[in-house]
N, C-alpha and C. Protein backbone atom coordinates (compact mmCIF):
# COMPACT_ATOMS: atom_id res chain seq x y z
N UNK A 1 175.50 139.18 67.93
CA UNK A 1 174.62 138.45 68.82
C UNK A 1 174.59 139.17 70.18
N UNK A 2 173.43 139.38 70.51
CA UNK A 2 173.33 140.39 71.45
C UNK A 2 173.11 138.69 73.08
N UNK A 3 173.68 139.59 74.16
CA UNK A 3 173.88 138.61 75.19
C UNK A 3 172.63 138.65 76.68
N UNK A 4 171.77 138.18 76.88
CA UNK A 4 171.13 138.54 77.18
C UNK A 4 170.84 137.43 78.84
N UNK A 5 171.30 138.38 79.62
CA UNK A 5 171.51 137.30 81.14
C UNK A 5 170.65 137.84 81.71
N UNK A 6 169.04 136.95 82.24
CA UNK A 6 168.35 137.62 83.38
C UNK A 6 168.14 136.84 84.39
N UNK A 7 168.89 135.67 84.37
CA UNK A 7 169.32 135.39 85.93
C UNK A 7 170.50 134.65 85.82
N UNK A 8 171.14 134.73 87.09
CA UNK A 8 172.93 134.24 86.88
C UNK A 8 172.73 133.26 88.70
N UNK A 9 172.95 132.46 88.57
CA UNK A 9 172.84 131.39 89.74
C UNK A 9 174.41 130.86 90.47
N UNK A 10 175.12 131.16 91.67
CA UNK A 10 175.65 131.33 92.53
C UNK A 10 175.74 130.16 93.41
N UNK A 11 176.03 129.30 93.29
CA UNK A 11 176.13 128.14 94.06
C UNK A 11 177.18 128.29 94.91
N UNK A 12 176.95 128.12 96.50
CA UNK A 12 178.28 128.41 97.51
C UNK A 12 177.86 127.10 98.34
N UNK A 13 179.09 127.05 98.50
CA UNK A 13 179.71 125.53 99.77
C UNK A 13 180.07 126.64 101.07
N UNK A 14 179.90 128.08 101.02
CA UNK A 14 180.68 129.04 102.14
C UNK A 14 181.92 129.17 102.06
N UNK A 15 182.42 128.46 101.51
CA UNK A 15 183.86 128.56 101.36
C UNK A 15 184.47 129.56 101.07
N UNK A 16 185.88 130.10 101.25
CA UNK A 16 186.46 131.33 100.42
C UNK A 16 186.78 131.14 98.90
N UNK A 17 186.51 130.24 98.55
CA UNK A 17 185.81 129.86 96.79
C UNK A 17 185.29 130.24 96.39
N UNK A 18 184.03 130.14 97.36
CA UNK A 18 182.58 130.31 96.48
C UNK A 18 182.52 132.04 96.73
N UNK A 19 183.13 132.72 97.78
CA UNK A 19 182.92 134.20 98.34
C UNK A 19 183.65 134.86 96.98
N UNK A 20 184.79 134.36 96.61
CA UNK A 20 185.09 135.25 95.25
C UNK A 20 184.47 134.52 94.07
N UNK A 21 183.90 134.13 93.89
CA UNK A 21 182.99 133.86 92.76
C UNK A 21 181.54 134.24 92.78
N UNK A 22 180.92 134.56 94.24
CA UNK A 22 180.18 135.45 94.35
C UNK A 22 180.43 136.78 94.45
N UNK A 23 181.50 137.67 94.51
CA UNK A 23 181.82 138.84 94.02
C UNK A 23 181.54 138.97 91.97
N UNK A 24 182.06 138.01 91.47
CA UNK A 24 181.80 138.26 90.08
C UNK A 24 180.03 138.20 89.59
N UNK A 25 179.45 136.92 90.76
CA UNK A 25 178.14 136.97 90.29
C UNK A 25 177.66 137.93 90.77
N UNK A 26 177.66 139.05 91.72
CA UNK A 26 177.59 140.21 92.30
C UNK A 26 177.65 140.98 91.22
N UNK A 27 178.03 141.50 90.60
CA UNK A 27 178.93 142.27 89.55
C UNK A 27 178.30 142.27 88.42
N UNK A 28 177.80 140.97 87.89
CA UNK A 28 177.56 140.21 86.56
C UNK A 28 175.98 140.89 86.89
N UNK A 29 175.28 140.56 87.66
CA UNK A 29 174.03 140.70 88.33
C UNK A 29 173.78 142.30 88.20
N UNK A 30 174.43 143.21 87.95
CA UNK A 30 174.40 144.45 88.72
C UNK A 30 174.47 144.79 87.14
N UNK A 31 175.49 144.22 86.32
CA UNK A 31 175.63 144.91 85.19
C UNK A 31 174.43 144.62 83.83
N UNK A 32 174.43 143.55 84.00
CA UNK A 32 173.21 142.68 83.24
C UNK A 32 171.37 143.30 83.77
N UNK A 33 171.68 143.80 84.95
CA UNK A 33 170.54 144.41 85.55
C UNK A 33 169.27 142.80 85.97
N UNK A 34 170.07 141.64 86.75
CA UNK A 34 169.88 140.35 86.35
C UNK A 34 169.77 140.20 88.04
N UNK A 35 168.52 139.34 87.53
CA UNK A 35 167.78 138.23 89.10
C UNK A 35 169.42 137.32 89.83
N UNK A 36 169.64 137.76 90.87
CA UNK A 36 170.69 136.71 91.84
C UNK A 36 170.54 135.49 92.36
N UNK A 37 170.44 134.38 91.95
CA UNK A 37 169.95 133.84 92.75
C UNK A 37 171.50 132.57 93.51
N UNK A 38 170.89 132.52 94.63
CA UNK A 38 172.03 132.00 95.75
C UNK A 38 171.73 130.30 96.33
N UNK A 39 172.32 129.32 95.76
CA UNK A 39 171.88 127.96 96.22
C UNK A 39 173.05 127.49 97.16
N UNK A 40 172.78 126.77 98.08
CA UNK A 40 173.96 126.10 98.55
C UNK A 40 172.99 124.30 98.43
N UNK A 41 173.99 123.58 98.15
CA UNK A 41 173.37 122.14 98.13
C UNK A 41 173.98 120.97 99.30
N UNK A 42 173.34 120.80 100.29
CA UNK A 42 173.61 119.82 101.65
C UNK A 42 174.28 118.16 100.64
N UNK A 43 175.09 118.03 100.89
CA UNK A 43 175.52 116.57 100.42
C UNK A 43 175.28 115.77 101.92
N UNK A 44 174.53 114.93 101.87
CA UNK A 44 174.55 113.41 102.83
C UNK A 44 174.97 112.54 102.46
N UNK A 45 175.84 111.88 103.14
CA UNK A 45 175.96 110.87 102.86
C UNK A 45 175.33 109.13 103.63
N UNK A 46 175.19 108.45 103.34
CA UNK A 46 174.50 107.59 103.22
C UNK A 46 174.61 106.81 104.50
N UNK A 47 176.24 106.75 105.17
CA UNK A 47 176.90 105.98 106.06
C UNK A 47 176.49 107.60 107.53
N UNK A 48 176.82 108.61 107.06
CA UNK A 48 176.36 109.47 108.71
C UNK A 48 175.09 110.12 108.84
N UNK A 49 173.84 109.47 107.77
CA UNK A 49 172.99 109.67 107.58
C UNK A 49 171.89 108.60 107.85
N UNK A 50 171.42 108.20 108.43
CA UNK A 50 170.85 107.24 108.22
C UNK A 50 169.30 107.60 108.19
N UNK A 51 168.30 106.55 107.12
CA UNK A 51 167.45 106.82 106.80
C UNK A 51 166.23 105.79 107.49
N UNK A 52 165.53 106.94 108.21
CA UNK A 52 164.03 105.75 108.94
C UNK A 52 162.73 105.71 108.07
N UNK A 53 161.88 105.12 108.39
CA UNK A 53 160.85 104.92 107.72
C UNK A 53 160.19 106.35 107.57
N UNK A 54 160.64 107.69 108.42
CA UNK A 54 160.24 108.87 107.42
C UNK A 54 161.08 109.65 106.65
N UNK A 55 161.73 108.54 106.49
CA UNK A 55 162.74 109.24 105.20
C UNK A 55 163.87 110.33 105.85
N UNK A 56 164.44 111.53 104.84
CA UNK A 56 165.51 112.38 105.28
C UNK A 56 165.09 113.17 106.05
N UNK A 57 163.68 113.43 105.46
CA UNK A 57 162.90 115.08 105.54
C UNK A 57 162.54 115.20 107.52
N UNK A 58 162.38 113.89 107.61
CA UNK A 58 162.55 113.97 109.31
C UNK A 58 163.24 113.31 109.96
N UNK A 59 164.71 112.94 109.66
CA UNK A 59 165.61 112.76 110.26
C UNK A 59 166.25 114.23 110.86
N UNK A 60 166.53 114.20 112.09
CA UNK A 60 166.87 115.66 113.03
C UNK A 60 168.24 116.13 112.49
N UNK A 61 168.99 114.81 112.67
CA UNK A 61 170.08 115.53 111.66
C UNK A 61 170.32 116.56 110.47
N UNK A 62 169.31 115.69 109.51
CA UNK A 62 169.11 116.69 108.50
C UNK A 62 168.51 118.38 108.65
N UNK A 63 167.37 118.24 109.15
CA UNK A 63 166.55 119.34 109.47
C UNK A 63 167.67 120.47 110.21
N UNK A 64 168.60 120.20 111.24
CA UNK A 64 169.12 120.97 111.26
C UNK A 64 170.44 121.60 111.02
N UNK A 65 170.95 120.22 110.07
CA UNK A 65 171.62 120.87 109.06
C UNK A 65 171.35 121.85 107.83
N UNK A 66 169.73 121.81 107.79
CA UNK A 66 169.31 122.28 106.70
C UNK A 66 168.55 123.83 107.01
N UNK A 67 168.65 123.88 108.30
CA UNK A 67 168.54 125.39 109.08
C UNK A 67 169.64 125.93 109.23
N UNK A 68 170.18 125.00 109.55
CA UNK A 68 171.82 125.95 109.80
C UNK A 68 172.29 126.57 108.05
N UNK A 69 172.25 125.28 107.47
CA UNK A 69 172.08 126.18 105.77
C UNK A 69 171.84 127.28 105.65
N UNK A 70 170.38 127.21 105.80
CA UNK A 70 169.29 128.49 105.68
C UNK A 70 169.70 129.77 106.39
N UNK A 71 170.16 129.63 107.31
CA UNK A 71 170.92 130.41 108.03
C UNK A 71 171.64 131.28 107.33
N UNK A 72 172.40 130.45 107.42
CA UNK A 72 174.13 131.09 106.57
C UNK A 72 174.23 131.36 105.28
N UNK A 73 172.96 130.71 104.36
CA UNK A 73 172.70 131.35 103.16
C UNK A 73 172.07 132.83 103.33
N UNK A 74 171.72 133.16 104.69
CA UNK A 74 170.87 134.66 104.58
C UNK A 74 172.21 135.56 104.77
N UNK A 75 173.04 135.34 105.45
CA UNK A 75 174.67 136.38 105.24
C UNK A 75 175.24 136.33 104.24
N UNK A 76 175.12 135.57 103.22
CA UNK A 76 175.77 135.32 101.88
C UNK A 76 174.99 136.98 100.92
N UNK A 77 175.44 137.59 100.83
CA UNK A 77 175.72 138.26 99.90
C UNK A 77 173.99 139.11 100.57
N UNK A 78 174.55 139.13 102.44
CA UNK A 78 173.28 140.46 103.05
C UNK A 78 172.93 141.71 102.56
N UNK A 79 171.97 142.10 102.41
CA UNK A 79 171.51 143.21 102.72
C UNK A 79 171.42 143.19 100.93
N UNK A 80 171.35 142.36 100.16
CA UNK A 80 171.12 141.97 98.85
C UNK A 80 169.73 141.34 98.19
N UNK A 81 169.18 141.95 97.20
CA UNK A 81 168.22 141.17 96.91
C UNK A 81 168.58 139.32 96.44
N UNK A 82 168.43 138.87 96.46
CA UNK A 82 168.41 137.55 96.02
C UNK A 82 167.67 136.64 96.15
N UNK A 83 167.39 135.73 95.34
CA UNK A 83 166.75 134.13 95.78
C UNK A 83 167.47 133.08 96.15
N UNK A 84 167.12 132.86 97.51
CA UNK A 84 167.97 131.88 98.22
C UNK A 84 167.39 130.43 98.71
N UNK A 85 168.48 129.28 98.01
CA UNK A 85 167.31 128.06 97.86
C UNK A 85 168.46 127.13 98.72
N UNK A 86 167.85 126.24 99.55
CA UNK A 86 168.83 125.19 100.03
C UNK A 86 168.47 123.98 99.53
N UNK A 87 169.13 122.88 98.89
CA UNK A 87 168.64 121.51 98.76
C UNK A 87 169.28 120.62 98.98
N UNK A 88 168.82 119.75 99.03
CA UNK A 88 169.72 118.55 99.46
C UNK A 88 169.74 117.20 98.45
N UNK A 89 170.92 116.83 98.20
CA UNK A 89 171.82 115.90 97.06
C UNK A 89 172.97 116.17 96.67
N UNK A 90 173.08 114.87 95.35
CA UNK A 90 175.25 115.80 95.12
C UNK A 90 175.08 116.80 94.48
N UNK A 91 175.92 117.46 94.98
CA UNK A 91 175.79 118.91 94.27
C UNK A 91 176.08 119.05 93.43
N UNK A 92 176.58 119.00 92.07
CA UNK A 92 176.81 119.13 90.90
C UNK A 92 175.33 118.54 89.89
N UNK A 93 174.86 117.81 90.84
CA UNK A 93 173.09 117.25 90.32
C UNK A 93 172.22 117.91 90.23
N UNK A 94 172.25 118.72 91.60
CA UNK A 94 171.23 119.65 92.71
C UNK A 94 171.77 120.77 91.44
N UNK A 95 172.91 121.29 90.77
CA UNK A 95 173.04 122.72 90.52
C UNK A 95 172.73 122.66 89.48
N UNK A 96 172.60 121.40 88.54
CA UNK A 96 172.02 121.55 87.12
C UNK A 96 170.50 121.51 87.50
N UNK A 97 170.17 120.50 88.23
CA UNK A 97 168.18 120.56 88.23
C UNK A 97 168.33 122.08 88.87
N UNK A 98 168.41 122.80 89.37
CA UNK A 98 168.18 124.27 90.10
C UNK A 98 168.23 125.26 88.70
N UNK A 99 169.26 125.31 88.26
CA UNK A 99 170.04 125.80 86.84
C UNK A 99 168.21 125.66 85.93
N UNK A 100 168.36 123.82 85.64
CA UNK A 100 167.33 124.26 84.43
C UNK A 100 165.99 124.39 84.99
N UNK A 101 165.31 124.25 86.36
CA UNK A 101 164.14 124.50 86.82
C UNK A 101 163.70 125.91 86.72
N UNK A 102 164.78 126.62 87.36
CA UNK A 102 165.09 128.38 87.17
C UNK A 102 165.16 128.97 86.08
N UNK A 103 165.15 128.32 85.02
CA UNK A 103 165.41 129.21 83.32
C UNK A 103 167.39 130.05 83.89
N UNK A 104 167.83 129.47 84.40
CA UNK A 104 168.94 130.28 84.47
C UNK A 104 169.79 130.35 83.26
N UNK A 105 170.54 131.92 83.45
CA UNK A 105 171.31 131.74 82.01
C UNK A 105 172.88 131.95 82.02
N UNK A 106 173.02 132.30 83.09
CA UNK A 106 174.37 131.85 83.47
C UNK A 106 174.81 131.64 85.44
N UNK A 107 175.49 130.50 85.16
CA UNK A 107 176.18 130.12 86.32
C UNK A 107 177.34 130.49 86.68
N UNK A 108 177.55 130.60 87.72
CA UNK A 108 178.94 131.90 88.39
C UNK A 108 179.51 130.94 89.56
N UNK A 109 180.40 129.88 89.60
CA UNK A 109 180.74 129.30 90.71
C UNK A 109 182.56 129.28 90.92
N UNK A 110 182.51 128.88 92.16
CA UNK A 110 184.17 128.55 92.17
C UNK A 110 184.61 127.74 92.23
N UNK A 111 186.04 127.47 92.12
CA UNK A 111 186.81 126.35 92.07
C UNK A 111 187.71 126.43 92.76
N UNK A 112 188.03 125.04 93.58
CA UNK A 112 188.63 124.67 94.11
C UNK A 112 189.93 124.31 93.55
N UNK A 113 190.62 124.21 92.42
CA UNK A 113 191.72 124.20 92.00
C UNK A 113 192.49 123.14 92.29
N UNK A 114 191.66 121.90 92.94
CA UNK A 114 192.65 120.66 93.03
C UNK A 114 193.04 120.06 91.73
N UNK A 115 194.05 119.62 91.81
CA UNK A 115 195.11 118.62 90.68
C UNK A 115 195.44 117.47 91.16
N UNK A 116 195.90 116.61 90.32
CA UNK A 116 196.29 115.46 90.91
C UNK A 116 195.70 114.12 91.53
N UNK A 117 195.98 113.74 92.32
CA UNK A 117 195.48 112.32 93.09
C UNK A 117 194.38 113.30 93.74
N UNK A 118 194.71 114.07 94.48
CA UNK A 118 192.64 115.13 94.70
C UNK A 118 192.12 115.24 93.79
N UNK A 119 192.23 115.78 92.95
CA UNK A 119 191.20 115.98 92.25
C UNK A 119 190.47 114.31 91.66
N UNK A 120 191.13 113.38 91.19
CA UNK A 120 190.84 112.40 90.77
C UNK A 120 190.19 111.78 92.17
N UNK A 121 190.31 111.80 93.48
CA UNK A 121 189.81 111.16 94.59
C UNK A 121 188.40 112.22 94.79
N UNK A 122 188.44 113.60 94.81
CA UNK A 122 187.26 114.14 95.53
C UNK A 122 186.69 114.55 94.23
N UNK A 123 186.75 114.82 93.06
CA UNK A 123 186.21 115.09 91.86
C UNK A 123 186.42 116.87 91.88
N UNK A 124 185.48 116.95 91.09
CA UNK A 124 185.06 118.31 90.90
C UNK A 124 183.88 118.85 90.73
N UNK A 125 183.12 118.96 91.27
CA UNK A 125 181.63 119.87 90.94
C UNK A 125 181.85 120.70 90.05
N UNK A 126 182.27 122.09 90.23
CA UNK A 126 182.71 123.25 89.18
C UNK A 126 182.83 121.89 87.64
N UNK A 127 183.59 121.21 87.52
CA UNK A 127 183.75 120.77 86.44
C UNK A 127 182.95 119.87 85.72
N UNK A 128 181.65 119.35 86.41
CA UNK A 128 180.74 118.70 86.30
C UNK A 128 179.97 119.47 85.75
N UNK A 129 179.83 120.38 86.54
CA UNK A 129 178.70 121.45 86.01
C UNK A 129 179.22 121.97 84.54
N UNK A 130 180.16 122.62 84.34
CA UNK A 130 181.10 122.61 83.17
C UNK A 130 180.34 121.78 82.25
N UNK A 131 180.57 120.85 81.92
CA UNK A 131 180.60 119.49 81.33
C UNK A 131 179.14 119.73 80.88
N UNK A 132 178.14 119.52 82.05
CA UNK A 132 176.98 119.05 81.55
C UNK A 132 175.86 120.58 81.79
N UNK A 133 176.08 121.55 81.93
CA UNK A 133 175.49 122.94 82.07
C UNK A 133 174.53 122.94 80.65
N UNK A 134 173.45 123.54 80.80
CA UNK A 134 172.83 123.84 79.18
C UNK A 134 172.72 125.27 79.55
N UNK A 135 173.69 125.92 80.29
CA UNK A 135 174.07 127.46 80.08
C UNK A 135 175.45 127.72 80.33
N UNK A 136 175.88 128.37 79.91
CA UNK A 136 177.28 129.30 80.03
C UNK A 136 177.85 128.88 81.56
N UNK A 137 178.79 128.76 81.78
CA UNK A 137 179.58 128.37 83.27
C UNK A 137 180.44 129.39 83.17
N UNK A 138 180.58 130.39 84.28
CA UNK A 138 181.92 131.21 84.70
C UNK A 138 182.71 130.64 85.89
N UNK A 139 184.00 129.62 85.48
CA UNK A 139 184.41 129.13 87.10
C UNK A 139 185.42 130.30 87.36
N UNK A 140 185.71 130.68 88.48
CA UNK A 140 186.49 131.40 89.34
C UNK A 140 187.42 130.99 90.45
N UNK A 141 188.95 131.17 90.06
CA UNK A 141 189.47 130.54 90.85
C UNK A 141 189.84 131.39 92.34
N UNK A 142 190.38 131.11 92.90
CA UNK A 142 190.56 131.85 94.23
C UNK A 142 191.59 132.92 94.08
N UNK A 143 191.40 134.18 94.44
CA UNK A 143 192.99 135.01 93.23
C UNK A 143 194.60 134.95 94.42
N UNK A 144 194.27 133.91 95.59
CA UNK A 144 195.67 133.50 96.08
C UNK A 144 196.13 132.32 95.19
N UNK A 145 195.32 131.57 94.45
CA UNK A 145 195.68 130.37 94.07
C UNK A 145 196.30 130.95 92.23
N UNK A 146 197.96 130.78 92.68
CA UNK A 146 198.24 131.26 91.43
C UNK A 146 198.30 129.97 90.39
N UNK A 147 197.77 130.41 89.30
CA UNK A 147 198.30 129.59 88.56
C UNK A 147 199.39 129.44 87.69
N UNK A 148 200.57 128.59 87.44
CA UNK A 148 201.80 128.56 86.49
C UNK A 148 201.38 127.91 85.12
N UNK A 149 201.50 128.81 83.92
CA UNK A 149 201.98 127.65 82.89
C UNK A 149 202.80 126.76 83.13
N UNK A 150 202.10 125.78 82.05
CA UNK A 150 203.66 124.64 82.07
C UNK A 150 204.55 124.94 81.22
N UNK A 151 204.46 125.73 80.53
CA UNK A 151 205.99 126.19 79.92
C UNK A 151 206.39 127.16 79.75
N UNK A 152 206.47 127.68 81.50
CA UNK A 152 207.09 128.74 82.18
C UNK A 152 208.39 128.20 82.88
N UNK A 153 208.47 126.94 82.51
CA UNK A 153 209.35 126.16 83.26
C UNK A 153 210.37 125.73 81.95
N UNK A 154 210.23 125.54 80.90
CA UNK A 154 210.93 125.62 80.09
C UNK A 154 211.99 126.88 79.05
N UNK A 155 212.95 126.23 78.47
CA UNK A 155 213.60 127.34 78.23
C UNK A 155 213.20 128.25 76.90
N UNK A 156 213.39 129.32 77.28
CA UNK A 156 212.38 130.38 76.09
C UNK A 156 213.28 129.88 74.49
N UNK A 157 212.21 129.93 73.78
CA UNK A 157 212.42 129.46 72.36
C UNK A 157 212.74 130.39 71.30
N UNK A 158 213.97 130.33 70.89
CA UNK A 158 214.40 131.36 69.92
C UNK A 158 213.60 130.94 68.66
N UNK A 159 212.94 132.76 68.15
CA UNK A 159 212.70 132.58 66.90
C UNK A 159 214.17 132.69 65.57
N UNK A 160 213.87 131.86 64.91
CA UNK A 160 214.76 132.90 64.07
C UNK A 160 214.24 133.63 62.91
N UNK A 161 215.86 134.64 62.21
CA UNK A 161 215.15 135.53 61.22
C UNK A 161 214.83 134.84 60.34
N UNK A 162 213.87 134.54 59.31
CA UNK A 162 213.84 133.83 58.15
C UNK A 162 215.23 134.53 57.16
N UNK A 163 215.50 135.96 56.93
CA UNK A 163 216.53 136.69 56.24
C UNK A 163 217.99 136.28 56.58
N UNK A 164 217.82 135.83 57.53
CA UNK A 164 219.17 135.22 57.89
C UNK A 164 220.31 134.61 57.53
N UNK A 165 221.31 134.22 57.22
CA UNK A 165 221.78 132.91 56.37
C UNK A 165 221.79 131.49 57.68
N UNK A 166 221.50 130.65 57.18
CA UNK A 166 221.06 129.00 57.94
C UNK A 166 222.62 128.63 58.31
């Protein structure tokens, strides 16, 4: 089965997450000979947002949160061809409608690597997308964030010889 990627979609929060997971979609893009394309998605929330009778689209807040976006999506991966989209919703929503509006065929994002009472309190996007993607997901973790097996912590397990006597 031959693999055939002609666009790979890059979702960044700016974070140093999303910067090494845009090195692989960098890479992936270059080798595949494949369209880049670069989303970041504005989350509002409801309580420091408030909505007037013209809606988000002209609340000032928004607008220039959504320049400052635009902004900082143009240094994301400069002097690069790419398509660079800002939107606004939860992001793990925003990256599947972007994903299947785009014909994309693979997604390249990072992870944040929370465990625990975080992860169960702030969720996971990366893992949402996971979950419900109708293309291929590459998550990328941060390469300071080591990860341990869990039974690296246990004691190594003797085989024995079967020839042996019991």
């Amino acid at each position: 089965m031959m693999i055939d990627v002609k666009r790979i979609l890059a979702p960044t929060d700016f974070s140093e997450y999303s910067a090494g997971a845009l090195d692989y979609a960098c890479s992936l893009a270059d080798l595949f000979d494949a369209e880049l394309h670069l989303l970041h998605v504005l989350e509002l929330h409801a309580s420091s947002t408030p909505v007037f009778a013209g809606g988000l689209a002209l609340n000032p807040l928004v607008r220039e949160s959504r320049e400052a976006a635009e902004k900082a999506l143009l240094q994301v991966a400069s002097g690069r061809k790419a398509v660079r989209a800002t939107v606004i919703g939860p992001p793990f929503l925003e990256i599947l409608r972007y994903a299947n509006d785009n014909a994309i065929d693979l997604i390249v994002m990072g992870t944040h690597g929370r465990s625990g009472l975080a992860h169960v309190l702030v969720g996971s996007v990366a893992e949402r997308v996971v979950r419900k993607a109708s293309c291929p997901v590459l998550t990328v973790r941060h390469p300071e964030h080591k990860f341990e097996m869990p039974f690296d912590k246990l004691p190594a397990r003797r085989v024995s010889d079967p020839e042996a006597p019991q």
